[in-house]
Protein backbone atom coordinates (compact mmCIF):
# COMPACT_ATOMS: atom_id res chain seq x y z
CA UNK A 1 -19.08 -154.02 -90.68
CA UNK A 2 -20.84 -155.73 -93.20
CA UNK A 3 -24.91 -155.22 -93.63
CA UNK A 4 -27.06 -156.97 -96.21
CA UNK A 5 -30.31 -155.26 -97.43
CA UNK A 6 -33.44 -157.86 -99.01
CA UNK A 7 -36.02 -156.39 -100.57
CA UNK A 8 -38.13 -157.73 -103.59
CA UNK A 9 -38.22 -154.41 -104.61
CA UNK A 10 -35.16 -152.90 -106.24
CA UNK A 11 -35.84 -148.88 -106.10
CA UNK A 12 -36.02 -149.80 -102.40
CA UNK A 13 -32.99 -151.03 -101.76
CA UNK A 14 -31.29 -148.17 -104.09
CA UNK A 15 -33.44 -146.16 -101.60
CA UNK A 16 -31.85 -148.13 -98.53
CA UNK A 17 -28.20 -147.44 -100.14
CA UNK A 18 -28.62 -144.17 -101.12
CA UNK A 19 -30.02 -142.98 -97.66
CA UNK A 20 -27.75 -144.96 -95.36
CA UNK A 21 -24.44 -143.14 -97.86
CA UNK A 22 -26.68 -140.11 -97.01
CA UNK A 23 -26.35 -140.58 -93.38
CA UNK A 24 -22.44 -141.16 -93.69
CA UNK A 25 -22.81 -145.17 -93.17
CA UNK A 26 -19.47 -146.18 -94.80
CA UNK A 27 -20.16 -149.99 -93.95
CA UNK A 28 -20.33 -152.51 -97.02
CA UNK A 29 -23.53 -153.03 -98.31
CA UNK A 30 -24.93 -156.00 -100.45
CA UNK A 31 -28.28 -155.88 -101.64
CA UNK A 32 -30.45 -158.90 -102.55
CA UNK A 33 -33.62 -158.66 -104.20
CA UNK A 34 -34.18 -162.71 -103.68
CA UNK A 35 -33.90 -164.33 -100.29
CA UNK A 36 -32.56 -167.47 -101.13
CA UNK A 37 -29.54 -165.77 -102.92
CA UNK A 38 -29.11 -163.58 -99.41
CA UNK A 39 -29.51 -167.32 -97.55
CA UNK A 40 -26.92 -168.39 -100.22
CA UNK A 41 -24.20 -165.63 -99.34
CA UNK A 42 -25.05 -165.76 -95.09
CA UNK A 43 -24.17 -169.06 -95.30
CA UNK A 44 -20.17 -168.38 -96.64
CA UNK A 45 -20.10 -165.37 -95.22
CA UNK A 46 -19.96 -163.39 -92.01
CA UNK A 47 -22.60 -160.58 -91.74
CA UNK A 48 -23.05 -157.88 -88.73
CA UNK A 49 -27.03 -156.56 -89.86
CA UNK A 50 -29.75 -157.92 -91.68
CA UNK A 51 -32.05 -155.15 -93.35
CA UNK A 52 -34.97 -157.46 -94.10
CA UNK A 53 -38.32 -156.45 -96.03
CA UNK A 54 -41.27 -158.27 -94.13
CA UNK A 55 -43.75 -158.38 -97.42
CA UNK A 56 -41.61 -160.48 -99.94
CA UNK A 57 -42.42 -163.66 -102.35
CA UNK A 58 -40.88 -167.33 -101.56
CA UNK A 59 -39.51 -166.38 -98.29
CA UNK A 60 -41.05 -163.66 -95.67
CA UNK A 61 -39.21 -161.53 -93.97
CA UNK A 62 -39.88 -162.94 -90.82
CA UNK A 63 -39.01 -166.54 -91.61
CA UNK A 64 -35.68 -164.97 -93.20
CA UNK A 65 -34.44 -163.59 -90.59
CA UNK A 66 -35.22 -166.79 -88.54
CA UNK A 67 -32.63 -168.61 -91.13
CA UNK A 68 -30.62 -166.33 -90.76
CA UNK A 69 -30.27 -166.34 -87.29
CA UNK A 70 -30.16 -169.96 -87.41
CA UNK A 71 -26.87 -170.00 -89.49
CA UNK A 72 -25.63 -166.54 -87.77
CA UNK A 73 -26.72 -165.95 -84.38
CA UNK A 74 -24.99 -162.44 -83.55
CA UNK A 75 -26.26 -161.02 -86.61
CA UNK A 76 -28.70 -157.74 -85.58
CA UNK A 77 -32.30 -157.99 -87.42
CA UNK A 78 -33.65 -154.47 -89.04
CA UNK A 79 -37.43 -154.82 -90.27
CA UNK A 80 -38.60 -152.70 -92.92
CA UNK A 81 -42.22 -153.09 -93.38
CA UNK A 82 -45.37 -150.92 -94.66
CA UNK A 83 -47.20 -152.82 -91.97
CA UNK A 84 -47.74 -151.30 -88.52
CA UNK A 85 -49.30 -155.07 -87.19
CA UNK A 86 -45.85 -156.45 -88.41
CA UNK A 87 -44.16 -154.68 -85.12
CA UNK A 88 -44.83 -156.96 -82.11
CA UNK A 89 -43.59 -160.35 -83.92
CA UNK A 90 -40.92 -158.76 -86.03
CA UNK A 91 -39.25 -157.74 -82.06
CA UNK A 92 -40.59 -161.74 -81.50
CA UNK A 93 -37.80 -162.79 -84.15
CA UNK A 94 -35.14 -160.78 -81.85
CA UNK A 95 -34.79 -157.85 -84.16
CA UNK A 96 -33.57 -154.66 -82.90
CA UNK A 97 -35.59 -152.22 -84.56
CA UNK A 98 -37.82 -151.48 -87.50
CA UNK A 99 -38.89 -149.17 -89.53
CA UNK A 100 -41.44 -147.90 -91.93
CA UNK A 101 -41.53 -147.26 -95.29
CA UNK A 102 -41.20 -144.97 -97.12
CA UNK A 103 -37.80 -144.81 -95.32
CA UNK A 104 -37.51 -141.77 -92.94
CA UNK A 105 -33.76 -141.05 -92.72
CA UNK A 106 -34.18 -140.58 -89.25
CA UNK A 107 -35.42 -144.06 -88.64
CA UNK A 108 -32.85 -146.07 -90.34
CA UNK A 109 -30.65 -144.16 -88.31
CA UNK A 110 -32.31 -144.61 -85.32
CA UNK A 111 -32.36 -148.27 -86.31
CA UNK A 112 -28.38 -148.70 -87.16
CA UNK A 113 -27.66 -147.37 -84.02
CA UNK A 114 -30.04 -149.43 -81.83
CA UNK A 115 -28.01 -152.20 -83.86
CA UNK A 116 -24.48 -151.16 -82.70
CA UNK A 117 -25.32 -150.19 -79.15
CA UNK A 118 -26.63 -153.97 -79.04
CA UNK A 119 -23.57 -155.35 -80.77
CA UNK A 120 -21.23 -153.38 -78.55
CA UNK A 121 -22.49 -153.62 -75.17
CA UNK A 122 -22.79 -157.58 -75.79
CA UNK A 123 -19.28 -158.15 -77.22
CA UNK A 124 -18.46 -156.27 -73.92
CA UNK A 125 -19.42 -158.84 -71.37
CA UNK A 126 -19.44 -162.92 -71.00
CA UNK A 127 -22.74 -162.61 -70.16
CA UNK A 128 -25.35 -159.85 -70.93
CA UNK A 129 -28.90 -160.33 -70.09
CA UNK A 130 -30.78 -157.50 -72.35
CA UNK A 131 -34.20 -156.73 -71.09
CA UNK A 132 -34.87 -153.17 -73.15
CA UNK A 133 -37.22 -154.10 -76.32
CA UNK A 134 -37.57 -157.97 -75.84
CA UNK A 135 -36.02 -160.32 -73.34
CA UNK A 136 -32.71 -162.51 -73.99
CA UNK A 137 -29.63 -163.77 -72.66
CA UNK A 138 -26.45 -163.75 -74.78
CA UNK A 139 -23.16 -165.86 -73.47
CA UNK A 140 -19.70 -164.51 -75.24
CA UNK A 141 -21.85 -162.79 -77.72
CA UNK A 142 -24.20 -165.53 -78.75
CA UNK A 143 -27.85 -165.70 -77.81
CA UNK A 144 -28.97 -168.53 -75.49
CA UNK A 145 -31.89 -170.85 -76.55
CA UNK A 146 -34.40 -171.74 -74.17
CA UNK A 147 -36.31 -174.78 -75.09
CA UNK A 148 -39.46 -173.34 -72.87
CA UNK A 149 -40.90 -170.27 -73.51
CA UNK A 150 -41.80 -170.26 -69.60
CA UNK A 151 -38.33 -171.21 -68.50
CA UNK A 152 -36.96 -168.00 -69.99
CA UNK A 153 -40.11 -166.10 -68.95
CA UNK A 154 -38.94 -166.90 -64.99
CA UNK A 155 -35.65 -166.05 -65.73
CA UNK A 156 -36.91 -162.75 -67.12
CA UNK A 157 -39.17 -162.37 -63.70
CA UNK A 158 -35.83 -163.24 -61.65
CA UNK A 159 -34.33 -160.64 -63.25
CA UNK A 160 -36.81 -157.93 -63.11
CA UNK A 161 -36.73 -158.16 -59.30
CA UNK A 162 -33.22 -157.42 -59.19
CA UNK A 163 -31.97 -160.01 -56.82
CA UNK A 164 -35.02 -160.20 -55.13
CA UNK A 165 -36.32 -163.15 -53.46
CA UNK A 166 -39.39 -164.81 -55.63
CA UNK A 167 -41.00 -167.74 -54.16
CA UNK A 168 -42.85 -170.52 -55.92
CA UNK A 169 -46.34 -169.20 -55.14
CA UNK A 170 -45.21 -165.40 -56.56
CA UNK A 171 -43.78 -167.08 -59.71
CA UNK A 172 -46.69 -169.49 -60.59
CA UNK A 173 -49.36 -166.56 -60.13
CA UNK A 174 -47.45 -164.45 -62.11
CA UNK A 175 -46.47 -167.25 -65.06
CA UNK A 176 -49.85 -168.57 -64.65
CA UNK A 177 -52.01 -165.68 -64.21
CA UNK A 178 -55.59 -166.64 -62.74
CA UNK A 179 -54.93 -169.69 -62.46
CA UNK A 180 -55.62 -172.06 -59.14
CA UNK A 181 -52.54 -172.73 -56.75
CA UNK A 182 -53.11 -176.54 -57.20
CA UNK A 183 -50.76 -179.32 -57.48
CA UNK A 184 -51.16 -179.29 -61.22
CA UNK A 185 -49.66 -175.95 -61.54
CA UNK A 186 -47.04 -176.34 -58.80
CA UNK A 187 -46.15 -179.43 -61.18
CA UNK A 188 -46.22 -177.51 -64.21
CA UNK A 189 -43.88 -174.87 -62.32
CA UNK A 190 -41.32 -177.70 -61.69
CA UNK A 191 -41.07 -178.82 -65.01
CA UNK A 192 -40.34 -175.39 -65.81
CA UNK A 193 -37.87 -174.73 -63.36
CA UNK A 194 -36.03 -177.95 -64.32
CA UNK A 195 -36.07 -176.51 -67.82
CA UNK A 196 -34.43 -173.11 -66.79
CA UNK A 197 -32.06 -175.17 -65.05
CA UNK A 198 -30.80 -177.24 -67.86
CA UNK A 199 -31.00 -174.29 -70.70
CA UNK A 200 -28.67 -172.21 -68.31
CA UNK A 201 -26.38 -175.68 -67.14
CA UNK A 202 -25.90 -176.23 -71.14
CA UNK A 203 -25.35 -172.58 -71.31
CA UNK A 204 -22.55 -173.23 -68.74
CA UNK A 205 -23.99 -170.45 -66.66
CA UNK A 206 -26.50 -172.29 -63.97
CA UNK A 207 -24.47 -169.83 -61.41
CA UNK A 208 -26.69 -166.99 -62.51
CA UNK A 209 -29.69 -168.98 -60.87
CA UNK A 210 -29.45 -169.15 -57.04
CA UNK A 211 -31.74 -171.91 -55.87
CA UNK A 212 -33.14 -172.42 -52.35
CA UNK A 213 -36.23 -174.89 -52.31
CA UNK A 214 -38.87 -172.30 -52.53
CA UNK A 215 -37.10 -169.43 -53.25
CA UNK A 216 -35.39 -168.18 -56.32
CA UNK A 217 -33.23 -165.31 -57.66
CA UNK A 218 -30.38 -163.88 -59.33
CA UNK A 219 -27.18 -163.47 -58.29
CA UNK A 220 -25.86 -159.93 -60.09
CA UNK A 221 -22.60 -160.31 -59.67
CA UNK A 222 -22.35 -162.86 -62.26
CA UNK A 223 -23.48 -161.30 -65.29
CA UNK A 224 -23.64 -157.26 -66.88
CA UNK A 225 -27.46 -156.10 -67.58
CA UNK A 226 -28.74 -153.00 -69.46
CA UNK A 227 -31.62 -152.45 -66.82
CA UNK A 228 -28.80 -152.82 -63.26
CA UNK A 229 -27.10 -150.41 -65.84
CA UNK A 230 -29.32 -148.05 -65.77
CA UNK A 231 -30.50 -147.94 -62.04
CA UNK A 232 -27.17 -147.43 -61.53
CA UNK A 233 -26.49 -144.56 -63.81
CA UNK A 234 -30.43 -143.19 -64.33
CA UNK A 235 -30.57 -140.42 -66.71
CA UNK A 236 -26.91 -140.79 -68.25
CA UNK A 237 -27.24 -144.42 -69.45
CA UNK A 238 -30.45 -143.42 -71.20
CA UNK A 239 -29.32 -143.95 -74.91
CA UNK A 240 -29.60 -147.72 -73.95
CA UNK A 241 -33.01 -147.35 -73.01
CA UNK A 242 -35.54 -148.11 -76.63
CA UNK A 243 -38.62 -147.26 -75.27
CA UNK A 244 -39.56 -150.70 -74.40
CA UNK A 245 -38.66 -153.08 -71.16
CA UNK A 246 -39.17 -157.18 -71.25
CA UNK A 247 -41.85 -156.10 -73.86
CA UNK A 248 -42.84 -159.18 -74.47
CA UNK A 249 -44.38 -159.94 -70.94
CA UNK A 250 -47.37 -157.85 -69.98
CA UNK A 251 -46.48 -158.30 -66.20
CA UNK A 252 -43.06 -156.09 -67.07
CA UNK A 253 -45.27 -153.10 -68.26
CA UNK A 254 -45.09 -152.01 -64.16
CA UNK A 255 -41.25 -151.60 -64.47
CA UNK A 256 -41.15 -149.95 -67.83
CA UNK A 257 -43.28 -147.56 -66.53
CA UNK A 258 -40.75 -146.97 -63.77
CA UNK A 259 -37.82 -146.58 -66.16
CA UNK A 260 -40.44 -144.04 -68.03
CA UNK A 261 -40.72 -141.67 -65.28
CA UNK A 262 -37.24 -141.80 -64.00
CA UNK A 263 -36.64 -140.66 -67.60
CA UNK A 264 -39.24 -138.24 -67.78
């Protein structure tokens, strides 16, 4: 595998180096202290992990790993960041972990293998919906883009009811919490599900969605998931399990506490 480390900051990235040989990481590194040389070499070559620094001049962490992903989808994001309010939208650029500095050893490696489990258990399956940390949807290893934040959001809520039914009323107070059952939602809702419907078509996986006028769900058999994983195995499939479920929809907090007492 091949990682690149950007940091401003060159004893950190000797730091990065050092402790990653110190953890027996064999994988190439190449370190960049300036993101638009890292940009420069992502764009000729293929990369498997980003270690990005959040806090750095002309281009911010953040919006690096957004080009990055842009140009190479599969590659896994690692944060590093003295910032504890950097968390929640680092995970909001799909990253798989990140960590604090100064680096702990036993975060990076926490960290690198968060990255692998992700890369692995994705290359294993045509389609993989991963729902521990934040939601997505990956098709032959590549992550699927939904146009609509919402569309995705009731494709996340299909899937957290594993197969169950959800009807058009459920969804919208849900989606729309607090909000009147009017006709301007329910026409809000269709636009939505007409979105979901299209992302997944172009996707060339609208079989996933099973559609009956008011009623919506998921049919399992037609993609692998991390969370039918583990309700299926409990305890033993925990190493899959981050800590976090859906995490970035509030309504998923019920199941995550779930999957933290089964674990418990």
């Amino acid at each position: 595998m091949r990682i690149i480390a950007v940091d401003d900051e060159l004893l950190a990235l000797e730091d990065f180096e050092d402790t990653c040989r110190e953890l027996g990481i064999t994988d190439e590194i190449i370190k960049f202290n300036n993101p638009l040389d890292a940009l420069s070499f992502v764009a000729t070559n293929k990369i498997d992990i980003a270690f990005l620094d959040i806090e750095m001049p002309v281009i911010k962490g953040i919006e690096l790993a957004k080009r990055i992903k842009a140009i190479c989808p599969n590659t896994r994001i690692i944060f590093a960041t003295g910032y504890g309010n950097y968390a929640l939208e680092a995970f909001g650029v799909d990253a798989v972990d990140y960590v604090m500095k100064p680096y702990e050893p036993e975060a990076i490696k926490r960290a690198y293998n968060k990255a692998l489990l992700v890369r692995d258990v994705v290359a294993e399956n045509h389609v993989f919906i991963k729902t521990f940390g934040f939601f997505d949807v990956f098709v032959d290893g590549k992550s699927v883009s939904f146009p609509s934040a919402k569309s995705k959001e009731l494709l996340a809520l299909l899937v957290d009811r594993n197969g169950g039914v959800v009807n058009t009323e459920q969804a919208i107070a849900i989606l729309w919490e607090g909000r009147k059952y009017d006709e301007t939602v329910q026409s809000l809702f269709r636009k939505v599900l007409k979105s979901l419907r299209t992302s997944l078509e172009e996707a060339g996986i609208i079989d996933i969605l099973i559609d009956n006028r008011n009623q919506r769900s998921v049919d399992k058999s037609k993609f692998a998931c991390d969370y039918y994983d583990f309700l299926e195995n409990g305890k033993s499939d925990r190493v899959k399990y981050f800590g976090k479920y859906m995490e970035q929809y509030s309504w998923a907090k019920d199941t995550e506490n779930q999957i933290n007492e089964i674990i418990d």
